[in-house]
N, C-alpha and C. Protein backbone atom coordinates (compact mmCIF):
# COMPACT_ATOMS: atom_id res chain seq x y z
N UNK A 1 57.85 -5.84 -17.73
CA UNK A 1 57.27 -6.69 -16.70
C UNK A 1 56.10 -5.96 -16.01
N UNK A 2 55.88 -4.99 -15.63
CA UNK A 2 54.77 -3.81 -14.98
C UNK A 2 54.01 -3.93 -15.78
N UNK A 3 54.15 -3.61 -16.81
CA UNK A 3 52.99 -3.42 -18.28
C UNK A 3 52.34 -5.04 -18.44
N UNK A 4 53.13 -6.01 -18.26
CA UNK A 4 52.88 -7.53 -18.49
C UNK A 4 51.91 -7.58 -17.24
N UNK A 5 52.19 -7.27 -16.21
CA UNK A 5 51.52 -7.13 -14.56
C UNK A 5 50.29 -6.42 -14.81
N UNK A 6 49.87 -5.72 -15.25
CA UNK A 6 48.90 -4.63 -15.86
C UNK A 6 47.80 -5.23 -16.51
N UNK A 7 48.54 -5.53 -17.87
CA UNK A 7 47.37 -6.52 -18.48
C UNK A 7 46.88 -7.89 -17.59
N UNK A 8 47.60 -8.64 -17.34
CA UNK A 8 47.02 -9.80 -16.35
C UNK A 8 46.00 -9.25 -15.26
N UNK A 9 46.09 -8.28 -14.97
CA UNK A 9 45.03 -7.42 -14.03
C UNK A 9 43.53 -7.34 -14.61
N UNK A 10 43.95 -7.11 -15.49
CA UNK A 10 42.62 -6.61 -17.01
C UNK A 10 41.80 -7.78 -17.04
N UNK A 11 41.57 -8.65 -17.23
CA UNK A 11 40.68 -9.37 -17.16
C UNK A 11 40.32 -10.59 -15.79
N UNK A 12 40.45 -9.70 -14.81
CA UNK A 12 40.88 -10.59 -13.60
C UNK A 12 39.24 -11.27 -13.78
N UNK A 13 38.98 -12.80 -13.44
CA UNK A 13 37.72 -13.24 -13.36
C UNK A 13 37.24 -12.99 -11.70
N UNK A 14 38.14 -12.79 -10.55
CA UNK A 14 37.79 -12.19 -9.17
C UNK A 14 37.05 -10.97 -9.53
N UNK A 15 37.69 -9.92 -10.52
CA UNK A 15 36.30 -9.15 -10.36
C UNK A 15 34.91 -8.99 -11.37
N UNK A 16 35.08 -10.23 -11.92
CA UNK A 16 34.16 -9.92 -12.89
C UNK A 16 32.71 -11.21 -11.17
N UNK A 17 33.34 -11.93 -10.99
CA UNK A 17 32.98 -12.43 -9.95
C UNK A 17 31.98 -11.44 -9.17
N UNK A 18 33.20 -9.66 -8.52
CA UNK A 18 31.81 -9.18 -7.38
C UNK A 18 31.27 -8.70 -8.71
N UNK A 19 31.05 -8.41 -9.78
CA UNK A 19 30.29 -7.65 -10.53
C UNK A 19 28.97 -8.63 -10.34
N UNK A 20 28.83 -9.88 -10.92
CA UNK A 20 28.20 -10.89 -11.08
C UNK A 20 27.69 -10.70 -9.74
N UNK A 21 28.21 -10.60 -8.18
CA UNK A 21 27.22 -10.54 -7.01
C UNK A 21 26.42 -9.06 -6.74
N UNK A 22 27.23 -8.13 -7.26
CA UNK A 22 26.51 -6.79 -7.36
C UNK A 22 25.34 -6.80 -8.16
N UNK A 23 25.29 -7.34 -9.60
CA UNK A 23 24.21 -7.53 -10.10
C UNK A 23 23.38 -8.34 -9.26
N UNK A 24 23.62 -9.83 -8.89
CA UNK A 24 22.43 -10.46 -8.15
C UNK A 24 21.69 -9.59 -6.88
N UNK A 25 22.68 -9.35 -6.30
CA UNK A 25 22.09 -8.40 -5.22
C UNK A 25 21.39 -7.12 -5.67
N UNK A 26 21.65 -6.20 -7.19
CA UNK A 26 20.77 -5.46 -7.22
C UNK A 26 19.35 -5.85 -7.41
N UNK A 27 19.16 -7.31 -8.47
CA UNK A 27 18.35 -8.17 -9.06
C UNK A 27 16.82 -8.35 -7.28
N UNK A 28 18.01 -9.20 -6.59
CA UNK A 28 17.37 -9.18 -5.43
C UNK A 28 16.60 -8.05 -4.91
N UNK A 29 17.52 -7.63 -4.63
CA UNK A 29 16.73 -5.70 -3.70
C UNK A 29 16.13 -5.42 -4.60
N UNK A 30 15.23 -5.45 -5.86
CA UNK A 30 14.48 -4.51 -6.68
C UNK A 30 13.19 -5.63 -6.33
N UNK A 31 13.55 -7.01 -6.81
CA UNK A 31 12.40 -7.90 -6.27
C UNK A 31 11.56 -7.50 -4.97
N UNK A 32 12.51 -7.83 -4.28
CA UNK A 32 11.81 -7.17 -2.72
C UNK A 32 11.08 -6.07 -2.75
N UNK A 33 11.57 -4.75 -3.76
CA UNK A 33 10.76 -3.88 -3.38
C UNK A 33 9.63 -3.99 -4.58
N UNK A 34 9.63 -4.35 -5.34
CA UNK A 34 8.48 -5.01 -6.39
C UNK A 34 7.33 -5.63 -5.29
N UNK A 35 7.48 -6.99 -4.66
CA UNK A 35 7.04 -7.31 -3.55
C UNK A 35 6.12 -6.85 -2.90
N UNK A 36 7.06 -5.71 -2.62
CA UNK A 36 6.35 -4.76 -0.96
C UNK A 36 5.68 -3.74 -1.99
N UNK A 37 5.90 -3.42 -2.56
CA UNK A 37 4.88 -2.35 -3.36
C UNK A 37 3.41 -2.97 -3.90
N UNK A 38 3.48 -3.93 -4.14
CA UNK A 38 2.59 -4.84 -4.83
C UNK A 38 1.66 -5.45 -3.25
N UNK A 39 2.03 -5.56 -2.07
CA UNK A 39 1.52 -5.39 -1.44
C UNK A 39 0.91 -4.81 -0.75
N UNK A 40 1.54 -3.61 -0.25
CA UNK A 40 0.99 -2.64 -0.14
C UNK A 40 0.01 -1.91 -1.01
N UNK A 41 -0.07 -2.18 -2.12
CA UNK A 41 -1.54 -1.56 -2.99
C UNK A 41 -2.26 -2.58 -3.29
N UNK A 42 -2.26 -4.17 -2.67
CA UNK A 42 -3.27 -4.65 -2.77
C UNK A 42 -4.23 -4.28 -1.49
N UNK A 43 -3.35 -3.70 -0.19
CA UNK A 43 -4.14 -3.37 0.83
C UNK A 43 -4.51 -2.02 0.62
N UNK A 44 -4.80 -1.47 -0.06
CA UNK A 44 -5.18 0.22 -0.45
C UNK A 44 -6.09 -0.50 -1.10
N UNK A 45 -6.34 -1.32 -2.24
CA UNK A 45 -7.46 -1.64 -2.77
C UNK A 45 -8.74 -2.55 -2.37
N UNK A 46 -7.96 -3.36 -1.60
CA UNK A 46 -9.15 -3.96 -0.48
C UNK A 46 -9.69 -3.33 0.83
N UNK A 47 -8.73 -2.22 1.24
CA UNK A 47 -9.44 -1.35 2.34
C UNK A 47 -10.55 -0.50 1.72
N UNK A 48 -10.36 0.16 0.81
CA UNK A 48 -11.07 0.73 0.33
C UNK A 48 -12.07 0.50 -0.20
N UNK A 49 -12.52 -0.55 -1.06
CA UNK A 49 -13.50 -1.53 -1.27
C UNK A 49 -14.64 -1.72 0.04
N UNK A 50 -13.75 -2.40 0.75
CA UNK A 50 -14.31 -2.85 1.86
C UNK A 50 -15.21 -1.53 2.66
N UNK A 51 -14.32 -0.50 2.82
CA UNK A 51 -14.70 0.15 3.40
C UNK A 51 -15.97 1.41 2.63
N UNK A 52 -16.48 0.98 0.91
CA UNK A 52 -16.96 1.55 0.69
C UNK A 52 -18.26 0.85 0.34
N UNK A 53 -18.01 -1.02 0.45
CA UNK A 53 -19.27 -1.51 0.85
C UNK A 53 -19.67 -1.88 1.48
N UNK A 54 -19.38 -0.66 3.23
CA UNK A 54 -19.99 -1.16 4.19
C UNK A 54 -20.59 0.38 4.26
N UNK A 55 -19.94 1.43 3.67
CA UNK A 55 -21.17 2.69 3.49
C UNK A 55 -22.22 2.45 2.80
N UNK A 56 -21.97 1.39 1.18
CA UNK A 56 -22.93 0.90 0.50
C UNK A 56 -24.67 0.13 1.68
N UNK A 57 -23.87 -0.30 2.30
CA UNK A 57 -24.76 -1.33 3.09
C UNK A 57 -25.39 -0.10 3.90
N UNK A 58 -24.65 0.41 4.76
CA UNK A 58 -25.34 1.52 5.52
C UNK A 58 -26.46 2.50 4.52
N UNK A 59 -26.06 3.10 3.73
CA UNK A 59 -27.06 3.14 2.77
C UNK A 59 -28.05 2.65 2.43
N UNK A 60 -27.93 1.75 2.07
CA UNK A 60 -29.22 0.51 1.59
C UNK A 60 -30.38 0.22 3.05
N UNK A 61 -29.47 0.55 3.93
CA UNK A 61 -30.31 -0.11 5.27
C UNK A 61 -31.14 1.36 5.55
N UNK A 62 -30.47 2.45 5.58
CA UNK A 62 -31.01 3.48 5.38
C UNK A 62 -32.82 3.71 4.49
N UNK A 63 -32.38 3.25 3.18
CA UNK A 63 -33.31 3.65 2.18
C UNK A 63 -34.10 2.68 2.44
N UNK A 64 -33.79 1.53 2.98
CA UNK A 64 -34.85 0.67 3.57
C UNK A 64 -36.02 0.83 4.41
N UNK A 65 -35.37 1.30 5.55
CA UNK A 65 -35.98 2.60 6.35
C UNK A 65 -36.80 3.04 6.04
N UNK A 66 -36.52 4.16 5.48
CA UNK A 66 -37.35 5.59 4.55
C UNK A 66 -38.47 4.64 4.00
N UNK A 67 -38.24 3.85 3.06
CA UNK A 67 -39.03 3.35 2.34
C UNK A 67 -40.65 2.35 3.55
N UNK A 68 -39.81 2.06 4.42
CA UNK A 68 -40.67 1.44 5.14
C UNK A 68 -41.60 2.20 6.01
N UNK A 69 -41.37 3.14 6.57
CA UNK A 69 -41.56 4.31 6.81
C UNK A 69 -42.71 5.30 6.16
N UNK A 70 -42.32 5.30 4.96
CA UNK A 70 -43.33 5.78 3.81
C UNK A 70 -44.57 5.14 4.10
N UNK A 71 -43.98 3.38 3.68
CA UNK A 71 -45.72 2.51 3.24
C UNK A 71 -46.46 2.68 4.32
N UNK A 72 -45.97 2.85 5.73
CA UNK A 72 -46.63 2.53 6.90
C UNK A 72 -47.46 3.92 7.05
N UNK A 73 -47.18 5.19 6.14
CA UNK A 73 -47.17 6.57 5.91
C UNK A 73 -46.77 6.82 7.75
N UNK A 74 -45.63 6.54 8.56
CA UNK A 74 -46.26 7.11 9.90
C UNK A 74 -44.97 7.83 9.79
N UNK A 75 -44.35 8.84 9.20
CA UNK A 75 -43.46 9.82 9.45
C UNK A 75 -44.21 10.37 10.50
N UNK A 76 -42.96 10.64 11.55
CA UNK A 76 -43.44 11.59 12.91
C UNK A 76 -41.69 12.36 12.78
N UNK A 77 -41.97 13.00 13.60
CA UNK A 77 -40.91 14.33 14.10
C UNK A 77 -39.20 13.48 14.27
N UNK A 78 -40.13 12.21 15.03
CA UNK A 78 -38.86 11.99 15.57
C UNK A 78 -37.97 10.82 15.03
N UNK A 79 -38.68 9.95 13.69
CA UNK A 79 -38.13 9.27 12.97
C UNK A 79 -37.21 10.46 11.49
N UNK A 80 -37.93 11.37 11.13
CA UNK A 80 -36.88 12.14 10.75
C UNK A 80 -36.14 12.76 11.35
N UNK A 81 -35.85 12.72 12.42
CA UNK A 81 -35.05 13.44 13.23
C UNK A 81 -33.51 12.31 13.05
N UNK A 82 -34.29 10.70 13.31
CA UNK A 82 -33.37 9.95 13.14
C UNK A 82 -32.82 9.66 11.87
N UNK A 83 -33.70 9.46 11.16
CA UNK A 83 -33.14 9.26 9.45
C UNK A 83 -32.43 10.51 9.06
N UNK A 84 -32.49 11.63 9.35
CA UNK A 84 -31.43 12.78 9.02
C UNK A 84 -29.88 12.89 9.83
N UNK A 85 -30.19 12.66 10.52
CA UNK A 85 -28.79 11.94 11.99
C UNK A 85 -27.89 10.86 11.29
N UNK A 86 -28.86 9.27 10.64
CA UNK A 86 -28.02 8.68 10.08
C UNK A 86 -27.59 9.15 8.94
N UNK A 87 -28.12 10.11 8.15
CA UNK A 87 -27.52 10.40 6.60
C UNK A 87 -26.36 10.92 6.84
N UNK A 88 -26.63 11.81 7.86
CA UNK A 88 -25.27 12.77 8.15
C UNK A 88 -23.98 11.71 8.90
N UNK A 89 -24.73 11.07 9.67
CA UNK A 89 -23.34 10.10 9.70
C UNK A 89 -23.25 9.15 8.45
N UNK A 90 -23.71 8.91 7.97
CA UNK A 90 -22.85 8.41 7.00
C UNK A 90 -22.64 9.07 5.97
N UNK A 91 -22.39 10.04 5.69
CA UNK A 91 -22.34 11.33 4.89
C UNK A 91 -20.04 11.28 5.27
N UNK A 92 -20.78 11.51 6.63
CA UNK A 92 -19.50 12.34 7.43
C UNK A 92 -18.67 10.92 7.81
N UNK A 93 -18.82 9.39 6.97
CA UNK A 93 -17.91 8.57 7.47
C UNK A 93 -17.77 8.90 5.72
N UNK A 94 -18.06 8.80 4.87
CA UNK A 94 -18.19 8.86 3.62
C UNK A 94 -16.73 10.19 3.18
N UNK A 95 -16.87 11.05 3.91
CA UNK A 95 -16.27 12.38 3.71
C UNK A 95 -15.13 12.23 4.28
N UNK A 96 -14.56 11.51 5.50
CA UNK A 96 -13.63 11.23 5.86
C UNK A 96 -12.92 10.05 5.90
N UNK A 97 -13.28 9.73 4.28
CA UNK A 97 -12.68 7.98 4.19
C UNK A 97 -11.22 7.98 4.08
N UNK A 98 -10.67 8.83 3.81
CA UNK A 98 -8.82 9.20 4.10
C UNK A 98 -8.36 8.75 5.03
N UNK A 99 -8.43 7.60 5.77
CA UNK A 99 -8.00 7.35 6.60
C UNK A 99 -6.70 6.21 6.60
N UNK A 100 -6.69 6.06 5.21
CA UNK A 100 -4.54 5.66 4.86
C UNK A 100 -3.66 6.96 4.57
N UNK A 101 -2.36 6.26 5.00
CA UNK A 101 -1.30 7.01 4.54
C UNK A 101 -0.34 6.23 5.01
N UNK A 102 1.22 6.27 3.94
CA UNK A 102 2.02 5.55 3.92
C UNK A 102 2.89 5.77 4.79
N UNK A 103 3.67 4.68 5.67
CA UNK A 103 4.77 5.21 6.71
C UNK A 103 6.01 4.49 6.38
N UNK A 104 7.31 5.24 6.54
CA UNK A 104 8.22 4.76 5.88
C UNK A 104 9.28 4.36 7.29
N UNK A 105 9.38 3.32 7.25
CA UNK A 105 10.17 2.78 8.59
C UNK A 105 11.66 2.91 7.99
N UNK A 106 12.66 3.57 8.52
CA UNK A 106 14.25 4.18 8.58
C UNK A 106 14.91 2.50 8.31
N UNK A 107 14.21 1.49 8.61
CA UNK A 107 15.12 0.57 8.95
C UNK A 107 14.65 -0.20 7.62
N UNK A 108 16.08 -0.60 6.88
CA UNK A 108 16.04 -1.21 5.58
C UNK A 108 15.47 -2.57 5.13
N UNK A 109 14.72 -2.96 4.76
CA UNK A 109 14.31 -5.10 4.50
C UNK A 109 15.31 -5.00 3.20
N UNK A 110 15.97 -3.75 2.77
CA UNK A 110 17.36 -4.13 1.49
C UNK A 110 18.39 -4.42 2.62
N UNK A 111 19.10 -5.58 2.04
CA UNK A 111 21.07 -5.81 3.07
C UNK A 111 22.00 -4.71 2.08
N UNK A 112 22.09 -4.06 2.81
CA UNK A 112 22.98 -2.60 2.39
C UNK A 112 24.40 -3.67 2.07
N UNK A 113 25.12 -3.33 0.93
CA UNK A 113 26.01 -3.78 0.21
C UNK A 113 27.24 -2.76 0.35
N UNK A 114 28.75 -2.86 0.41
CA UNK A 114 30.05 -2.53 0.25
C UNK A 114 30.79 -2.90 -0.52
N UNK A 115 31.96 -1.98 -0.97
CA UNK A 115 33.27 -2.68 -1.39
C UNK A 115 34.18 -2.15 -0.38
N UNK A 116 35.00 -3.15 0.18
CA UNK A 116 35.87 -3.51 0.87
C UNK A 116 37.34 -3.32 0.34
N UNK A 117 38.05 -2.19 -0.31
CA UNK A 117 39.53 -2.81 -0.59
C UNK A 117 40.44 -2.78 0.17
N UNK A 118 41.60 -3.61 -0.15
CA UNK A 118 42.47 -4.21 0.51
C UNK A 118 43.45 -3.92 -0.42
N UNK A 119 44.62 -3.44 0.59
CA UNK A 119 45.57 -3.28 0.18
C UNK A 119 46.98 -4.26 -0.18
């Protein structure tokens, strides 16, 4: 009778049941973080973009400058004084474009999962 009790245990469909929710729930929580990863590097790739064609532009407005500058031939002291000022700032926004980094918040968007037995 124990041994008969035993096997009937063996294929209980209750636990093939939490298996079936353990899988969905792992299924789930990997989505989510698929998700958030996939978001997060679409905003690394559009900050960065962004932020490297607005040095582009600063540039261009720059060489615009210079160039205008030239035809008019009126270089004086104090327009290179300025056109060397902006290179260097935008040199030095150029040099310190590092301005991401990832922060990891303690608090989970996974629902932390248990087994519960009962006696």
């Amino acid at each position: 009778q124990f041994k008969h009790k035993i096997n009937e245990q063996k294929p209980n469909p209750h636990n093939l049941s939490l298996i079936n929710q353990i899988n969905q729930w792992e299924t789930n929580s990997i989505e989510k973080i698929k998700q958030k990863a996939k978001y997060c590097r679409e905003i690394v790739v559009n900050s960065s973009q962004t932020f490297l064609n607005d040095i582009e532009m600063k540039f261009k407005g720059l060489t615009e400058q210079i160039k205008q500058i030239r035809e008019e031939n009126e270089f004086n002291e104090i327009d290179l004084i300025y056109l060397r000022n902006q290179l260097r700032k935008i040199s030095q926004e150029l040099n310190n474009s590092s301005n991401m980094s990832i922060q990891q918040d303690s608090l989970s968007f996974i629902d932390d999962i248990s087994i519960i037995l009962s006696k």
